[in-house]
Protein backbone atom coordinates (compact mmCIF):
# COMPACT_ATOMS: atom_id res chain seq x y z
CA UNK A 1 -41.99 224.61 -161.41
CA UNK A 2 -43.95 227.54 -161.59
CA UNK A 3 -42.59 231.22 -161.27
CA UNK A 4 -42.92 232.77 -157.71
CA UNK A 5 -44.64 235.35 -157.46
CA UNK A 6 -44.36 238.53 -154.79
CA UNK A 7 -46.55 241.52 -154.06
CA UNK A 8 -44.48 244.69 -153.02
CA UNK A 9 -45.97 248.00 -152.45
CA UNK A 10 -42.97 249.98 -153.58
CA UNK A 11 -41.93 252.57 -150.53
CA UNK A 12 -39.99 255.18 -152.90
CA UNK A 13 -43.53 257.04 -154.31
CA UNK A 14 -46.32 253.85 -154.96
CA UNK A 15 -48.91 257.00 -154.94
CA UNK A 16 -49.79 259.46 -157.34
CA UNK A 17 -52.13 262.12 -157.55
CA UNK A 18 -54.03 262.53 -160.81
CA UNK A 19 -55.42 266.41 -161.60
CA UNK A 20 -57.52 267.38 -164.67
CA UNK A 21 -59.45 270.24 -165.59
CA UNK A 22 -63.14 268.45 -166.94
CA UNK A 23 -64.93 269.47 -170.09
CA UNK A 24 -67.23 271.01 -168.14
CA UNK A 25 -64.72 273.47 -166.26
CA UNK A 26 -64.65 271.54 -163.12
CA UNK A 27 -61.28 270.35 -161.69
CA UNK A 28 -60.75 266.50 -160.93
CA UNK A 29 -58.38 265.42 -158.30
CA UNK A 30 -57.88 262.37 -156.88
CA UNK A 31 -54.79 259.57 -154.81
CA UNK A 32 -53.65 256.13 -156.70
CA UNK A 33 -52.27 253.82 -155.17
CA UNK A 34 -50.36 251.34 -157.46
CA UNK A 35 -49.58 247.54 -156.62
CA UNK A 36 -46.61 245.92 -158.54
CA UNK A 37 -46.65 241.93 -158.79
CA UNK A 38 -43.16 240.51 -159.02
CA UNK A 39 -42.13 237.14 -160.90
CA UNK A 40 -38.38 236.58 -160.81
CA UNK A 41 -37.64 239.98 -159.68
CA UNK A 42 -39.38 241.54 -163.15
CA UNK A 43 -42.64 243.46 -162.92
CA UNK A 44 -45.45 240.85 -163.96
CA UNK A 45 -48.91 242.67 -162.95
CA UNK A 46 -49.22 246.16 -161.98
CA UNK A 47 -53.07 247.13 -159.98
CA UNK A 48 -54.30 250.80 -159.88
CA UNK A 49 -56.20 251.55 -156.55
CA UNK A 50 -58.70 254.74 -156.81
CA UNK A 51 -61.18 255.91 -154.50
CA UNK A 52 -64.34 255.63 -157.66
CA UNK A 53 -66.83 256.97 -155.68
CA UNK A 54 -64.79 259.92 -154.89
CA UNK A 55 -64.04 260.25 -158.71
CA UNK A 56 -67.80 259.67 -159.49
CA UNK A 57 -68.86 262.40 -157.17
CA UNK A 58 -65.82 264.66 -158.96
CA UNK A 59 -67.35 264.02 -162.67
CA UNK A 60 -70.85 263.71 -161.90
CA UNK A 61 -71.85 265.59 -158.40
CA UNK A 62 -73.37 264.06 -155.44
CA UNK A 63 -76.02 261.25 -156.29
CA UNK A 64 -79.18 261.72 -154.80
CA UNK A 65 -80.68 258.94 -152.97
């Protein structure tokens, strides 16, 4: 029989927000959001949610189009 498996979005802190100072001098900041897959009640699969273009735009500027 194969292991159940349960997505939880943990309500204690599931979001985090990551700060850096860039090579160039600039300051990164941006929210995660982090998804934890259960299988019998142990953590089996953990996803990372980002807002890239915001962290594109951060590193790189504003792309021209």
């Amino acid at each position: 029989m194969p292991a159940r498996a349960e997505r939880r979005l943990l309500r204690e802190d599931p979001e985090a927000t990551l700060t850096a100072a860039l090579a160039n001098g600039n300051h990164y900041i941006n929210d995660y959001c982090f998804v934890f897959e259960l299988r019998d009640g142990l953590i089996h699969r953990v996803r990372e949610c980002v807002d890239t273009a915001r962290g594109h735009r951060m590193i790189f500027g504003e792309v021209p189009q």
